[in-house]
Protein backbone atom coordinates (compact mmCIF):
# COMPACT_ATOMS: atom_id res chain seq x y z
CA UNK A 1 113.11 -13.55 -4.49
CA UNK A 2 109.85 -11.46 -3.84
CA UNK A 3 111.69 -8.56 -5.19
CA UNK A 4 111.54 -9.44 -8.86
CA UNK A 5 114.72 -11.65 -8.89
CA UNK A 6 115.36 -14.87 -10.43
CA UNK A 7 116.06 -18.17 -8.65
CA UNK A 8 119.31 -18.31 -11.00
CA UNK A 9 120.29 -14.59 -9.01
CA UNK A 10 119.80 -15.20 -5.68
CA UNK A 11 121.23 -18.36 -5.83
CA UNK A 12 124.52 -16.74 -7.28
CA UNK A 13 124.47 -14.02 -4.18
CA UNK A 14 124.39 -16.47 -1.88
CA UNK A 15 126.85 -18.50 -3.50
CA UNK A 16 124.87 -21.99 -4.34
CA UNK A 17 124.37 -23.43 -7.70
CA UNK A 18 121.10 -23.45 -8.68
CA UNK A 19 121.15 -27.02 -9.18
CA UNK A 20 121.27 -27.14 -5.00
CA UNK A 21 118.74 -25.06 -4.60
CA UNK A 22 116.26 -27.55 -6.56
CA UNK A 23 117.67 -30.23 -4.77
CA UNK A 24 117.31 -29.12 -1.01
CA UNK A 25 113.29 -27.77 -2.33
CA UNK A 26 112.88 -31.06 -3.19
CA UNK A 27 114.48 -32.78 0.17
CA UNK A 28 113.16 -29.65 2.90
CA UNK A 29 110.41 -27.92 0.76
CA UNK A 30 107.88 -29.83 2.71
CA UNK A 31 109.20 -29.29 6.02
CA UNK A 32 108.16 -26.27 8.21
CA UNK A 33 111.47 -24.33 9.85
CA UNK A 34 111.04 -26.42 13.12
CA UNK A 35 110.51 -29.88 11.53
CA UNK A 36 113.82 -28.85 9.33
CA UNK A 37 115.92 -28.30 12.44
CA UNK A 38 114.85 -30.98 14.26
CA UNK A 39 115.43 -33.50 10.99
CA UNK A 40 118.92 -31.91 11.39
CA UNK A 41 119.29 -32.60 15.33
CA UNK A 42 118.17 -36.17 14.26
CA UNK A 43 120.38 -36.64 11.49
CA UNK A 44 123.54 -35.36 13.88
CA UNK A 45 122.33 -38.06 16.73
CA UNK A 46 122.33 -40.74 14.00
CA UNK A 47 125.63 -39.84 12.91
CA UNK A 48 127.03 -39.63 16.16
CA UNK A 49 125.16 -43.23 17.55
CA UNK A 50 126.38 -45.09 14.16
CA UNK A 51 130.02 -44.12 15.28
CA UNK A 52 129.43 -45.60 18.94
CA UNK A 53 128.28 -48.74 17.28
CA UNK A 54 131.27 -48.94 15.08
CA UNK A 55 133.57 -48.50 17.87
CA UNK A 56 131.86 -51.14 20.50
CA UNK A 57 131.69 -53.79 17.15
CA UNK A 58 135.53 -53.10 16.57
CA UNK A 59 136.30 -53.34 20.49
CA UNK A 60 133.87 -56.64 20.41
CA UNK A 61 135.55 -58.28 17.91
CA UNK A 62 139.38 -57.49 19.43
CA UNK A 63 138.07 -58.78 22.61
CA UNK A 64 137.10 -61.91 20.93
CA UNK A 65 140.32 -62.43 19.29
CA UNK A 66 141.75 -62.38 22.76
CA UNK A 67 139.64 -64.92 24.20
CA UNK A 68 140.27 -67.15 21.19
CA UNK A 69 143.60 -66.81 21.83
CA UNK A 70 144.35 -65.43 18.58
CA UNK A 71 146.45 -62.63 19.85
């Protein structure tokens, strides 16, 4: 954008809508290039712990079931 273009232009080369642009400004603009990878790494461990929960809760409660006899 330091070359005289618009926000509205580089967004369309890179193939964004300019509407995303505001948004991630808003979300990262605050965040140095290190803190905005490492938010990143922390979001993908987050994702990836939720789903270990949400498998031991599902084997918990099957296990259950057994013991109740349920099965």
């Amino acid at each position: 954008m330091s070359k005289g273009s618009t926000v509205g232009q580089v967004c369309r080369k890179i193939g964004i809508a300019e509407q995303t642009y505001y948004r991630w400004r808003k979300d990262y603009g605050s965040l140095s290039v290190d803190q905005a990878r490492r938010l990143k790494e922390v979001e993908k461990e987050n994702t990836r712990l939720r789903k270990l929960v949400a498998d031991l809760s599902l084997d918990k409660a099957i296990l259950k079931e057994v013991a109740e006899g349920k099965y």
